[in-house]
PDB file of N, CA and C in Angstrom:
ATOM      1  N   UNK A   1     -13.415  35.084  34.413  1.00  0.00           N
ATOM      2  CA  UNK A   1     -14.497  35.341  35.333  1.00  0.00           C
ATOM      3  C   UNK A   1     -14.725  34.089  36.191  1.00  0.00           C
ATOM      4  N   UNK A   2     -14.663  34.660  37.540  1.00  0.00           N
ATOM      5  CA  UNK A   2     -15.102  32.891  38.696  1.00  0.00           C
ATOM      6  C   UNK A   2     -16.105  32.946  38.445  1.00  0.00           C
ATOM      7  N   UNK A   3     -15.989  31.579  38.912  1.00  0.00           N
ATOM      8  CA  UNK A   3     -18.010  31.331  39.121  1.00  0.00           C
ATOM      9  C   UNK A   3     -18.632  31.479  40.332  1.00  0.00           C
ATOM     10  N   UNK A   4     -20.070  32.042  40.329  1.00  0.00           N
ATOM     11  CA  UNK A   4     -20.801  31.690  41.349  1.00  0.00           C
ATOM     12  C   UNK A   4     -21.024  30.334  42.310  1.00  0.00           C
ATOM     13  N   UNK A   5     -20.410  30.537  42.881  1.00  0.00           N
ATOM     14  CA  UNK A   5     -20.331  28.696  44.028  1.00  0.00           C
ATOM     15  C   UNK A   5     -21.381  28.889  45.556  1.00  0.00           C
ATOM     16  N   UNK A   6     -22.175  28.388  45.593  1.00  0.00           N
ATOM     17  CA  UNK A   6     -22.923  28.158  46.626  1.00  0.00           C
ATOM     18  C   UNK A   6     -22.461  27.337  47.547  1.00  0.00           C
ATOM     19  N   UNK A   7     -21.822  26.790  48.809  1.00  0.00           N
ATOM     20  CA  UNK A   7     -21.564  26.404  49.976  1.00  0.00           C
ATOM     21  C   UNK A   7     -22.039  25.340  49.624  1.00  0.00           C
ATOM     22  N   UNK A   8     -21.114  24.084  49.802  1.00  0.00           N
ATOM     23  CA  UNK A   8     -21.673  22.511  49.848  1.00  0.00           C
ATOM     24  C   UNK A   8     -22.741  22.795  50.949  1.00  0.00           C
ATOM     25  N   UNK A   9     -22.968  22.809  51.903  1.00  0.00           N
ATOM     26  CA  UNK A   9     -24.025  22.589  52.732  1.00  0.00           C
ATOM     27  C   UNK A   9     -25.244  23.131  52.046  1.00  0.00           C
ATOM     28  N   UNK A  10     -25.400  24.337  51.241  1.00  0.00           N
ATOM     29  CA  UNK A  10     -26.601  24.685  50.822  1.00  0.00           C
ATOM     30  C   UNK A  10     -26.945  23.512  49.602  1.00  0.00           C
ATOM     31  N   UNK A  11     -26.103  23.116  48.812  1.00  0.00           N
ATOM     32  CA  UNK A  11     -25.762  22.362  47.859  1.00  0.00           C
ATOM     33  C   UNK A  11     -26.573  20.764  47.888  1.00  0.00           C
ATOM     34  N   UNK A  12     -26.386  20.460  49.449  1.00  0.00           N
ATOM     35  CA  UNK A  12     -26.166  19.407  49.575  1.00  0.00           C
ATOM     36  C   UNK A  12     -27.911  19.231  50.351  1.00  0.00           C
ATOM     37  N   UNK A  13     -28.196  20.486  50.920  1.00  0.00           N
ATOM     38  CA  UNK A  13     -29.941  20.747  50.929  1.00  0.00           C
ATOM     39  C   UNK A  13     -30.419  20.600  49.909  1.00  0.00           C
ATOM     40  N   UNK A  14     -30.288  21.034  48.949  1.00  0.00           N
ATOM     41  CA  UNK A  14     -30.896  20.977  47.880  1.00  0.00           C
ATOM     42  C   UNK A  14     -30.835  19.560  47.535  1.00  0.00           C
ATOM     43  N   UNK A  15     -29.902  19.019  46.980  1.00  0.00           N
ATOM     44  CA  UNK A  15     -29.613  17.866  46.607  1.00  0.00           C
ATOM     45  C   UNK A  15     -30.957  16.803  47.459  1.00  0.00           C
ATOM     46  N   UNK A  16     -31.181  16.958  48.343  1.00  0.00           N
ATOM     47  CA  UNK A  16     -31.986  15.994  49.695  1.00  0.00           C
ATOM     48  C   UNK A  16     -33.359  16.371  49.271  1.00  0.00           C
ATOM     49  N   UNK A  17     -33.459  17.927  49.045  1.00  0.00           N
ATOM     50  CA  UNK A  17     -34.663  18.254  48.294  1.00  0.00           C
ATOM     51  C   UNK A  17     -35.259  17.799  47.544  1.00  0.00           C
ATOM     52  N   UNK A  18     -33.762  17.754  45.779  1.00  0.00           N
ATOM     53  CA  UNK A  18     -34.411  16.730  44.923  1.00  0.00           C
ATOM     54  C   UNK A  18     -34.990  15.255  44.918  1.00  0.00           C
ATOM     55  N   UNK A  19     -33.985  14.781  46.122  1.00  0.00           N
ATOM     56  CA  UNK A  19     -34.189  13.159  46.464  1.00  0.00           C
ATOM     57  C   UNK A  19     -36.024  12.989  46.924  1.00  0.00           C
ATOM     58  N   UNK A  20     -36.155  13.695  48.147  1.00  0.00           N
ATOM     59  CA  UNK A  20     -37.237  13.705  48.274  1.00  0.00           C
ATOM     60  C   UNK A  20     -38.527  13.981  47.298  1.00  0.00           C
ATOM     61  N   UNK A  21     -38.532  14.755  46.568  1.00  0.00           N
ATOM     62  CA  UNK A  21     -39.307  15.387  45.459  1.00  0.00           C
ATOM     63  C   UNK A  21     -39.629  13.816  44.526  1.00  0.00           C
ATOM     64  N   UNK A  22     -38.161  13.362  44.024  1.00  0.00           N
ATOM     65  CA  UNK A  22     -38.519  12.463  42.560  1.00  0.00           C
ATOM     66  C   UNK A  22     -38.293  10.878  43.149  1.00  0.00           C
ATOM     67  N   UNK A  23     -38.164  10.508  44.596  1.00  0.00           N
ATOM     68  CA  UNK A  23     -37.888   9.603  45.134  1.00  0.00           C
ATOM     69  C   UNK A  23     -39.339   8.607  44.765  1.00  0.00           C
ATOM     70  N   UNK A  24     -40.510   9.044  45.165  1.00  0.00           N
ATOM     71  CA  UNK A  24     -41.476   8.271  44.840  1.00  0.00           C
ATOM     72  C   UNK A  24     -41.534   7.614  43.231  1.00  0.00           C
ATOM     73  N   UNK A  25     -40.974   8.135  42.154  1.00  0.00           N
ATOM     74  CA  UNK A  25     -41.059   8.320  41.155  1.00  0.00           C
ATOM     75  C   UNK A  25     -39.806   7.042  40.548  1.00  0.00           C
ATOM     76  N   UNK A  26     -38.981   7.099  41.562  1.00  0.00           N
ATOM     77  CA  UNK A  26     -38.189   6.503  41.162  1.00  0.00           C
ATOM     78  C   UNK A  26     -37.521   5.308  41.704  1.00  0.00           C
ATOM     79  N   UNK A  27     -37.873   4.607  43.329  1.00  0.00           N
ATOM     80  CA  UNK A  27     -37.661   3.844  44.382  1.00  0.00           C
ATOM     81  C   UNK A  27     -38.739   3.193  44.531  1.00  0.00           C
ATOM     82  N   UNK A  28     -38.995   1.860  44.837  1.00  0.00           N
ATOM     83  CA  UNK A  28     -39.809   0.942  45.491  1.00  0.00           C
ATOM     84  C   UNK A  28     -40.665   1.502  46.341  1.00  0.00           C
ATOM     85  N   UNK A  29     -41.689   1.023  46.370  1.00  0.00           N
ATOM     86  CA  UNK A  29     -42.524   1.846  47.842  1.00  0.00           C
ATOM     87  C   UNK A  29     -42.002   0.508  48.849  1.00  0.00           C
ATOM     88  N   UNK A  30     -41.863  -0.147  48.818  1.00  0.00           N
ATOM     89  CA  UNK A  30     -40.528  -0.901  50.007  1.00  0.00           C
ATOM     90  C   UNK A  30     -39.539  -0.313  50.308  1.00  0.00           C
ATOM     91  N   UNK A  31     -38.332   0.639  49.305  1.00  0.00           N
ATOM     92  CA  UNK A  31     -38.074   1.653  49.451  1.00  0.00           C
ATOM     93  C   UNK A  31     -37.803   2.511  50.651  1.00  0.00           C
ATOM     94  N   UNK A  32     -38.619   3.468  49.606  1.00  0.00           N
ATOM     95  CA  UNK A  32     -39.579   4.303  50.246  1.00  0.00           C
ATOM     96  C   UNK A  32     -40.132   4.050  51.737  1.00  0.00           C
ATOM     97  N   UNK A  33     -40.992   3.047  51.678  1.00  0.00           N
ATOM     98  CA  UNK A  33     -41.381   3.018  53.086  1.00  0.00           C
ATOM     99  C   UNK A  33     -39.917   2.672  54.253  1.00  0.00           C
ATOM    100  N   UNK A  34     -38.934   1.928  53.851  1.00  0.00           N
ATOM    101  CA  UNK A  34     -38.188   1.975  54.632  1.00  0.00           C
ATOM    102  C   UNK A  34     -37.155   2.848  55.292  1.00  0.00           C
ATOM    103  N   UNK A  35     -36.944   3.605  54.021  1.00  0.00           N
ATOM    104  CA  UNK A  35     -36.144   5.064  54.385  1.00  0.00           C
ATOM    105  C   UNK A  35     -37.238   5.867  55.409  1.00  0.00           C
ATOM    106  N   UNK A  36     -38.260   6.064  55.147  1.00  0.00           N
ATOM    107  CA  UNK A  36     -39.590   6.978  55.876  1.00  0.00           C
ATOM    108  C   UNK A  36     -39.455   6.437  57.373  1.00  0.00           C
ATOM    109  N   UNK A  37     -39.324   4.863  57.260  1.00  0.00           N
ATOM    110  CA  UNK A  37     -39.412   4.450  59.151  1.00  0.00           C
ATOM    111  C   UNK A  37     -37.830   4.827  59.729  1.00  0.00           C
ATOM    112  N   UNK A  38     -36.763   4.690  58.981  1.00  0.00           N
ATOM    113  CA  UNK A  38     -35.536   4.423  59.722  1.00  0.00           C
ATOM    114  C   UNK A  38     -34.419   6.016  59.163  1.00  0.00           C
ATOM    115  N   UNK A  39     -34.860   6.906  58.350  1.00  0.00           N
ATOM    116  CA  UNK A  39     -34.517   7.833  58.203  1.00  0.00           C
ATOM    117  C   UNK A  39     -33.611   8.576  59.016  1.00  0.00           C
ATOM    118  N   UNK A  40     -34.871   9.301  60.382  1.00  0.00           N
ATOM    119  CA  UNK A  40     -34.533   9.525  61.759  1.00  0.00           C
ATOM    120  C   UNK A  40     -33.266   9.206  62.428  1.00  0.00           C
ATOM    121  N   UNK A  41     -33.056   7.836  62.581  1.00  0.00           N
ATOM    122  CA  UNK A  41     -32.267   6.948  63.380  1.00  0.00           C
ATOM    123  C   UNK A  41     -30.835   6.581  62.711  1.00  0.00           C
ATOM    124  N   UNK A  42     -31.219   6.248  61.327  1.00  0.00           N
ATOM    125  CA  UNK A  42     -30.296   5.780  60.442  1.00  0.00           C
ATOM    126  C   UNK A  42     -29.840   6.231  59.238  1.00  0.00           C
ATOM    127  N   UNK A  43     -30.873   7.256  58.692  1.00  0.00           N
ATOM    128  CA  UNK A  43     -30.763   7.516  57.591  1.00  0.00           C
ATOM    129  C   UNK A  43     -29.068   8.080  57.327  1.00  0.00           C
ATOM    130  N   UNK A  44     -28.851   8.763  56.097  1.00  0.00           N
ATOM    131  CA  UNK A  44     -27.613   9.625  55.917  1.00  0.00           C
ATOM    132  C   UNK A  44     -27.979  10.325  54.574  1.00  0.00           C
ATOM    133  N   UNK A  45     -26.591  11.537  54.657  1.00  0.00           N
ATOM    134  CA  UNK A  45     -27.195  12.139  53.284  1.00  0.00           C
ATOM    135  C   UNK A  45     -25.391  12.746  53.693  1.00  0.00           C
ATOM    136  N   UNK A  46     -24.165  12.032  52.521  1.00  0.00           N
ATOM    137  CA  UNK A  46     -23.309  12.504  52.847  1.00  0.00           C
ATOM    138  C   UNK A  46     -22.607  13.356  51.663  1.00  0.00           C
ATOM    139  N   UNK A  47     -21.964  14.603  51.836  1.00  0.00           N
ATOM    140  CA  UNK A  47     -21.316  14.775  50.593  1.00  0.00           C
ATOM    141  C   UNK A  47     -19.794  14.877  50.740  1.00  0.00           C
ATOM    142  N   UNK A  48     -19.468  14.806  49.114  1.00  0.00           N
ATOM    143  CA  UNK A  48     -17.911  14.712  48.855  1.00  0.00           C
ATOM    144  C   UNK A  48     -17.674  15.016  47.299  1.00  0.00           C
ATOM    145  N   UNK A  49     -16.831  14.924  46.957  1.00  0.00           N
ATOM    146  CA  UNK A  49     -16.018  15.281  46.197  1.00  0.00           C
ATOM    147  C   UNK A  49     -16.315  13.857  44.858  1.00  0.00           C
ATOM    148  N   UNK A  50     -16.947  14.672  43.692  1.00  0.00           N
ATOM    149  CA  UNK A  50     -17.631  13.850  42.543  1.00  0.00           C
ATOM    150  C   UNK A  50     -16.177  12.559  42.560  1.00  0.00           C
ATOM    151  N   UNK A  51     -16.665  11.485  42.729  1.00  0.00           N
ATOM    152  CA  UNK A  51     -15.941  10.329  42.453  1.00  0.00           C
ATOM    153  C   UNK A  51     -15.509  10.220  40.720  1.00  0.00           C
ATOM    154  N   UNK A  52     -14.259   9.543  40.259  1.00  0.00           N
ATOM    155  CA  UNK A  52     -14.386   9.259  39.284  1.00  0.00           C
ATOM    156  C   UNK A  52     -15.273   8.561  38.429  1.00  0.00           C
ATOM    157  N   UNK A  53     -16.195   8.282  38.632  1.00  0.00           N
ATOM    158  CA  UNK A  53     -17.071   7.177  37.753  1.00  0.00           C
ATOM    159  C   UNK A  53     -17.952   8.159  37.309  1.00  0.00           C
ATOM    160  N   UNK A  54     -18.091   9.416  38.058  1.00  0.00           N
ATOM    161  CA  UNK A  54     -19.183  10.239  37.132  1.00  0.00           C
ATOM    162  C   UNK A  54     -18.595  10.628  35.568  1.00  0.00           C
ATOM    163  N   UNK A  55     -16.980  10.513  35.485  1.00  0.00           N
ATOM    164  CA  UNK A  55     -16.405  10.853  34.457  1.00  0.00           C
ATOM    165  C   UNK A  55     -16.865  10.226  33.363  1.00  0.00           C
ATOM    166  N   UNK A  56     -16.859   8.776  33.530  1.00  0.00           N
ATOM    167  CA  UNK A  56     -17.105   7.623  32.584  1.00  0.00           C
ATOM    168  C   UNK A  56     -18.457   8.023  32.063  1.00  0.00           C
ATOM    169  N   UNK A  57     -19.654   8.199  33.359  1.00  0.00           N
ATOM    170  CA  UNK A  57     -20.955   8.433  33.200  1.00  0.00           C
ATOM    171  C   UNK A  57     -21.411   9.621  32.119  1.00  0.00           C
ATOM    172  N   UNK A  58     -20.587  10.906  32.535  1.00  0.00           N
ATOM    173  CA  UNK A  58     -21.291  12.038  32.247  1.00  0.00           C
ATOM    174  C   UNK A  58     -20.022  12.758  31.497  1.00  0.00           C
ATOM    175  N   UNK A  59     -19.963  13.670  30.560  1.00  0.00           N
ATOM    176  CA  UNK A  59     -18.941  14.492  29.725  1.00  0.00           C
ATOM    177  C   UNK A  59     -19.136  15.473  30.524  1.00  0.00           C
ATOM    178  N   UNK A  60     -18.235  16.051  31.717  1.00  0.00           N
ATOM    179  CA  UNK A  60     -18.318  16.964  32.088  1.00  0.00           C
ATOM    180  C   UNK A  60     -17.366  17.926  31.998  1.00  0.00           C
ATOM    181  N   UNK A  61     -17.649  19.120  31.575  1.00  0.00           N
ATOM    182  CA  UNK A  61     -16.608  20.090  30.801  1.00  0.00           C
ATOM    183  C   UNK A  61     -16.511  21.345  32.105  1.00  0.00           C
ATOM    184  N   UNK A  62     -16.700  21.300  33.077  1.00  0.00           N
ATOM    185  CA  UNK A  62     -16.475  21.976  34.136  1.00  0.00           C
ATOM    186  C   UNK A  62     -15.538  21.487  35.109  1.00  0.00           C
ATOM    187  N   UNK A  63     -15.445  22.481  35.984  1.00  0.00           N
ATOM    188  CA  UNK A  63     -14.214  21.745  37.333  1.00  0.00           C
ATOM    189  C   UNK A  63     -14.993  20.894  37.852  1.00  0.00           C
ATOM    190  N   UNK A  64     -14.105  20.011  38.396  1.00  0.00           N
ATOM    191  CA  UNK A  64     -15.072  19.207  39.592  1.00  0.00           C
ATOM    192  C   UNK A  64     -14.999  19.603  40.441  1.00  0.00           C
ATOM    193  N   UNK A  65     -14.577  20.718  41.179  1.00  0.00           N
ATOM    194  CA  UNK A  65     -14.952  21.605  42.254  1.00  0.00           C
ATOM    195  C   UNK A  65     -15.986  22.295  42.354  1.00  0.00           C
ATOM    196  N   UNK A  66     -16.713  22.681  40.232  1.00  0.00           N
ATOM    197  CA  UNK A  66     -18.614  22.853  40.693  1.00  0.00           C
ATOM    198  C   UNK A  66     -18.958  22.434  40.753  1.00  0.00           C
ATOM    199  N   UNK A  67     -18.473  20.585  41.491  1.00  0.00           N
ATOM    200  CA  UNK A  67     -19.686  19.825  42.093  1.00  0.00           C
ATOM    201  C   UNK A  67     -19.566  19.035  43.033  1.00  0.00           C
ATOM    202  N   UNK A  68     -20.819  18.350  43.543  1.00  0.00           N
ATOM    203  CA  UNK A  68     -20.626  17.640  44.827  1.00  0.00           C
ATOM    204  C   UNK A  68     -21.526  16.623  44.427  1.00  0.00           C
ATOM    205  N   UNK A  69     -21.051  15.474  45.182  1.00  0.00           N
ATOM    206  CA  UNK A  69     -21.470  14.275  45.100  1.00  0.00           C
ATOM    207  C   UNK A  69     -22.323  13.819  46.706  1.00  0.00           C
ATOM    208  N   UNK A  70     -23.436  13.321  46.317  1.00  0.00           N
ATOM    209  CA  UNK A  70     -24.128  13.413  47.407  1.00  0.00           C
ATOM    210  C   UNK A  70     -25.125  12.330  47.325  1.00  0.00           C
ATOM    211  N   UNK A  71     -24.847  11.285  48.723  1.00  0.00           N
ATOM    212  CA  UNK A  71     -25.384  10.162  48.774  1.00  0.00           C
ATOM    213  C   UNK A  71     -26.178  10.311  49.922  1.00  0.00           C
ATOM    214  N   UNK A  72     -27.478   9.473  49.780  1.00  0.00           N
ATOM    215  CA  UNK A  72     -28.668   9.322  50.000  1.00  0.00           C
ATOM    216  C   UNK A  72     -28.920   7.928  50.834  1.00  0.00           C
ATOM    217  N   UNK A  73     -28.966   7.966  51.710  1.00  0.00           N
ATOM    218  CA  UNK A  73     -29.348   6.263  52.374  1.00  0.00           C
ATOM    219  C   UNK A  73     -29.849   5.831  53.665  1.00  0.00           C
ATOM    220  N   UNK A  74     -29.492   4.340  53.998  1.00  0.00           N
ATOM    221  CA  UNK A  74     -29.639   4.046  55.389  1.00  0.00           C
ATOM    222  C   UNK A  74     -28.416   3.593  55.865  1.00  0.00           C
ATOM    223  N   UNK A  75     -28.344   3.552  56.819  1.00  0.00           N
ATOM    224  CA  UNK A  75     -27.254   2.912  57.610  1.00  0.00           C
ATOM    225  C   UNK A  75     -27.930   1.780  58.141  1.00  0.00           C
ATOM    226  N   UNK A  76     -26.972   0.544  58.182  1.00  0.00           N
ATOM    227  CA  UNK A  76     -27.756  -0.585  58.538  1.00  0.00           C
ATOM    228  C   UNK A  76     -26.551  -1.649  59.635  1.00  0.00           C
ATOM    229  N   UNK A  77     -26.674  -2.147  60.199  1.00  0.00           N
ATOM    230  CA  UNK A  77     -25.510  -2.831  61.107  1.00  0.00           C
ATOM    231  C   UNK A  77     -24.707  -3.334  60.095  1.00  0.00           C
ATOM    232  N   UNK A  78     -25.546  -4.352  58.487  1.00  0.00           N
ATOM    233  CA  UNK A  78     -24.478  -5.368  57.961  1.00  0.00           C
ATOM    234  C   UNK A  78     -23.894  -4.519  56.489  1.00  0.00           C
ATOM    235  N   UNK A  79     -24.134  -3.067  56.588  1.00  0.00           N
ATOM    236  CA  UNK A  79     -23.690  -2.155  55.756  1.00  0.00           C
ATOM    237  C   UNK A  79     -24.622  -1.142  55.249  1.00  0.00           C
ATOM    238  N   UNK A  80     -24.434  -0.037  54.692  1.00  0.00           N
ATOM    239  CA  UNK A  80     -25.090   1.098  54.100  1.00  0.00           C
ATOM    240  C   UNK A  80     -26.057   0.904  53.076  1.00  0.00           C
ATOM    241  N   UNK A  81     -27.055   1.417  52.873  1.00  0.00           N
ATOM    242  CA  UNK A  81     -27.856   1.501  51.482  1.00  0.00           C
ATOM    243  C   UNK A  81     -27.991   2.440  51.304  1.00  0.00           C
ATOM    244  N   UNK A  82     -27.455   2.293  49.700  1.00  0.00           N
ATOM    245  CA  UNK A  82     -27.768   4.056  49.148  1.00  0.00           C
ATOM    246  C   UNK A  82     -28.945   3.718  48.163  1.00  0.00           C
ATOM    247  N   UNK A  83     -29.375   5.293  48.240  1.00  0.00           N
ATOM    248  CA  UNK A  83     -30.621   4.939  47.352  1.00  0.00           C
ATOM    249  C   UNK A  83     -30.770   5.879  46.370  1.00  0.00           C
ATOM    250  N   UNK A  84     -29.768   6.440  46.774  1.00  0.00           N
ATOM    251  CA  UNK A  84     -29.571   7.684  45.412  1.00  0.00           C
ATOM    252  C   UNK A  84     -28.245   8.383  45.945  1.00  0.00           C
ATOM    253  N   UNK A  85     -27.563   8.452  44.190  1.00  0.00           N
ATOM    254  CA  UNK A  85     -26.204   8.898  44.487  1.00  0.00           C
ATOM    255  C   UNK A  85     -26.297  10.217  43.613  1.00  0.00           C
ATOM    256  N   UNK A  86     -26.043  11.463  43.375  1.00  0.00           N
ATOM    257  CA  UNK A  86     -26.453  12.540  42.915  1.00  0.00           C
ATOM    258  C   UNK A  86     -25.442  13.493  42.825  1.00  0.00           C
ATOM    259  N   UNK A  87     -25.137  13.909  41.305  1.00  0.00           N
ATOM    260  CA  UNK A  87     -24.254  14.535  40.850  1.00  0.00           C
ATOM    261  C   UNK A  87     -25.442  16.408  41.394  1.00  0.00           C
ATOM    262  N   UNK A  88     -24.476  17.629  41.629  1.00  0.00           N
ATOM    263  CA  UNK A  88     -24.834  18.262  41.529  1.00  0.00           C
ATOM    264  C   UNK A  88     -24.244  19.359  41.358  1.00  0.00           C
ATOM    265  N   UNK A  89     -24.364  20.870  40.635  1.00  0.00           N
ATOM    266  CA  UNK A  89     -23.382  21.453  40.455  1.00  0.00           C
ATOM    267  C   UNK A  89     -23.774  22.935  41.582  1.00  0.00           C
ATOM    268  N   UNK A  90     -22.787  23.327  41.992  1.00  0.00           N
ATOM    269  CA  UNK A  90     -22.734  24.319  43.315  1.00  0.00           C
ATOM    270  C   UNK A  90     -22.481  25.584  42.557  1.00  0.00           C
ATOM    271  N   UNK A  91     -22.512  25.766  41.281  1.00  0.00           N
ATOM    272  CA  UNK A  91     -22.423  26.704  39.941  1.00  0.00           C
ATOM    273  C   UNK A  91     -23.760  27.002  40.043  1.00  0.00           C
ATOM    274  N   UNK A  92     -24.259  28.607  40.717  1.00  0.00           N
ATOM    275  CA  UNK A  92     -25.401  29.706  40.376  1.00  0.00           C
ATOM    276  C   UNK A  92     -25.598  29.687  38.956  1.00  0.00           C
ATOM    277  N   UNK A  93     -24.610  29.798  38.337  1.00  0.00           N
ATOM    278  CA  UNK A  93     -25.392  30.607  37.079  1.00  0.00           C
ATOM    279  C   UNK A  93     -25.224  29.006  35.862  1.00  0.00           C
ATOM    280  N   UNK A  94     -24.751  27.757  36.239  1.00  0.00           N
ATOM    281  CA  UNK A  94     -24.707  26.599  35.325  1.00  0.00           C
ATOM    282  C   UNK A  94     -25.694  25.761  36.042  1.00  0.00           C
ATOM    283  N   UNK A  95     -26.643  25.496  36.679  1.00  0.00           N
ATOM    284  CA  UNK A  95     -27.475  24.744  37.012  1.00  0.00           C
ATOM    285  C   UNK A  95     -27.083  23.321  36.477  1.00  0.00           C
ATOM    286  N   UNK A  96     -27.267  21.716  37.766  1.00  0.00           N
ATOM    287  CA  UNK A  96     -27.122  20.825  37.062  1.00  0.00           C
ATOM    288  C   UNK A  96     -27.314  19.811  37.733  1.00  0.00           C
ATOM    289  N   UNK A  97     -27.968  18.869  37.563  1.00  0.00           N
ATOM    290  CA  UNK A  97     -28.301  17.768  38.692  1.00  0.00           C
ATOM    291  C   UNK A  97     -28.442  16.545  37.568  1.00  0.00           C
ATOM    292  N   UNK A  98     -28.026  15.494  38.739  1.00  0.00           N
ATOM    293  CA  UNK A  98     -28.357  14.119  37.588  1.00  0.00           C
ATOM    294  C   UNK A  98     -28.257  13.424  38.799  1.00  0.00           C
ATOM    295  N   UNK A  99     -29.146  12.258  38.917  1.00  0.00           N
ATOM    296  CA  UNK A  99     -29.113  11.174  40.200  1.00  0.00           C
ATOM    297  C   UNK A  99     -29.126   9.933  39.547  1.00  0.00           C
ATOM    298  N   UNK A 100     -28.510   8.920  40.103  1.00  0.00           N
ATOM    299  CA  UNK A 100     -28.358   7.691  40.167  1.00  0.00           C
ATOM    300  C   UNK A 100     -29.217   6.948  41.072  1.00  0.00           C
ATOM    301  N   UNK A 101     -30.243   6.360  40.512  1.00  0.00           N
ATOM    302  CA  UNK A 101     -31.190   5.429  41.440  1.00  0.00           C
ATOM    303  C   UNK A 101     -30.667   3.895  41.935  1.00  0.00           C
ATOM    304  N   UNK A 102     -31.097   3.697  42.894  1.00  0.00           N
ATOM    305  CA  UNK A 102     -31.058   2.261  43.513  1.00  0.00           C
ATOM    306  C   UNK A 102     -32.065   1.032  42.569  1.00  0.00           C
ATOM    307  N   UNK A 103     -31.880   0.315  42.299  1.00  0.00           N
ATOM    308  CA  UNK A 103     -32.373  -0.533  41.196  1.00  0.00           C
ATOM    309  C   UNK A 103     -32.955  -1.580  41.617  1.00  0.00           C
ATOM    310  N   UNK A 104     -34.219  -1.351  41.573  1.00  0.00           N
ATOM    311  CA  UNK A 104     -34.679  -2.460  42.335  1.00  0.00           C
ATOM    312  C   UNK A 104     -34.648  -3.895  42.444  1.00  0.00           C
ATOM    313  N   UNK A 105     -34.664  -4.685  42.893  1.00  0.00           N
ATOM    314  CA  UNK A 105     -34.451  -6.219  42.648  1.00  0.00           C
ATOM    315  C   UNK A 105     -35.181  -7.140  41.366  1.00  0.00           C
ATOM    316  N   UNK A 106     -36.153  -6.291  41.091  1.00  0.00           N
ATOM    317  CA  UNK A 106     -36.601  -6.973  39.871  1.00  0.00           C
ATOM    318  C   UNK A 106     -36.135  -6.710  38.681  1.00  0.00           C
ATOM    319  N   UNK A 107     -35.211  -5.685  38.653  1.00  0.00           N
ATOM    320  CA  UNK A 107     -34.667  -5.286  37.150  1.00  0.00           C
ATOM    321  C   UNK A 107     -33.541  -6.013  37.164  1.00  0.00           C
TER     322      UNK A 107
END
């Protein structure tokens, strides 16, 4: 039996959804406030194809085709900031999300 697969683009809404939702919860309000001013202009939200390191991270017993990897950031002249990198699965009926936060300078 295939699986139910939802369209990276819907996938990858969602994914931006969650960011937004648990972002306060989990980012600097320096952060935060900076993604909020430069979002617009600079922000990004790109997806691709789960990198190997989620392997190491997570036991995942599915294809990696039910998932997408989806980064969260700014674009900046002297390089990118991500602020969340986010496993997610494009599997209807296996639901599955896990994000990787940006760590703030004091930890």
């Amino acid at each position: 039996m295939s699986a139910r697969l939802c369209s990276v683009e819907e996938i990858t809404h969602q994914a931006y959804e969650i960011f937004q939702q648990l972002a306060p919860d989990n980012l600097s309000a320096k952060d935060i406030e900076q993604f909020n001013l430069h979002h617009q202009d600079y922000g990004f939200i790109e997806d691709s194809e789960p990198d190997d390191s989620w392997q190491d991270r997570l036991a995942l017993e599915s294809e990696s085709e039910h998932f997408v990897q989806v980064l969260v950031g700014i674009e900046y002249e002297d390089g990118d900031e991500v602020l969340a990198n986010i496993l997610i699965s494009r599997d209807l009926d296996a639901p599955f999300c896990h994000v990787l936060w940006k760590q703030s300078e004091t930890e």
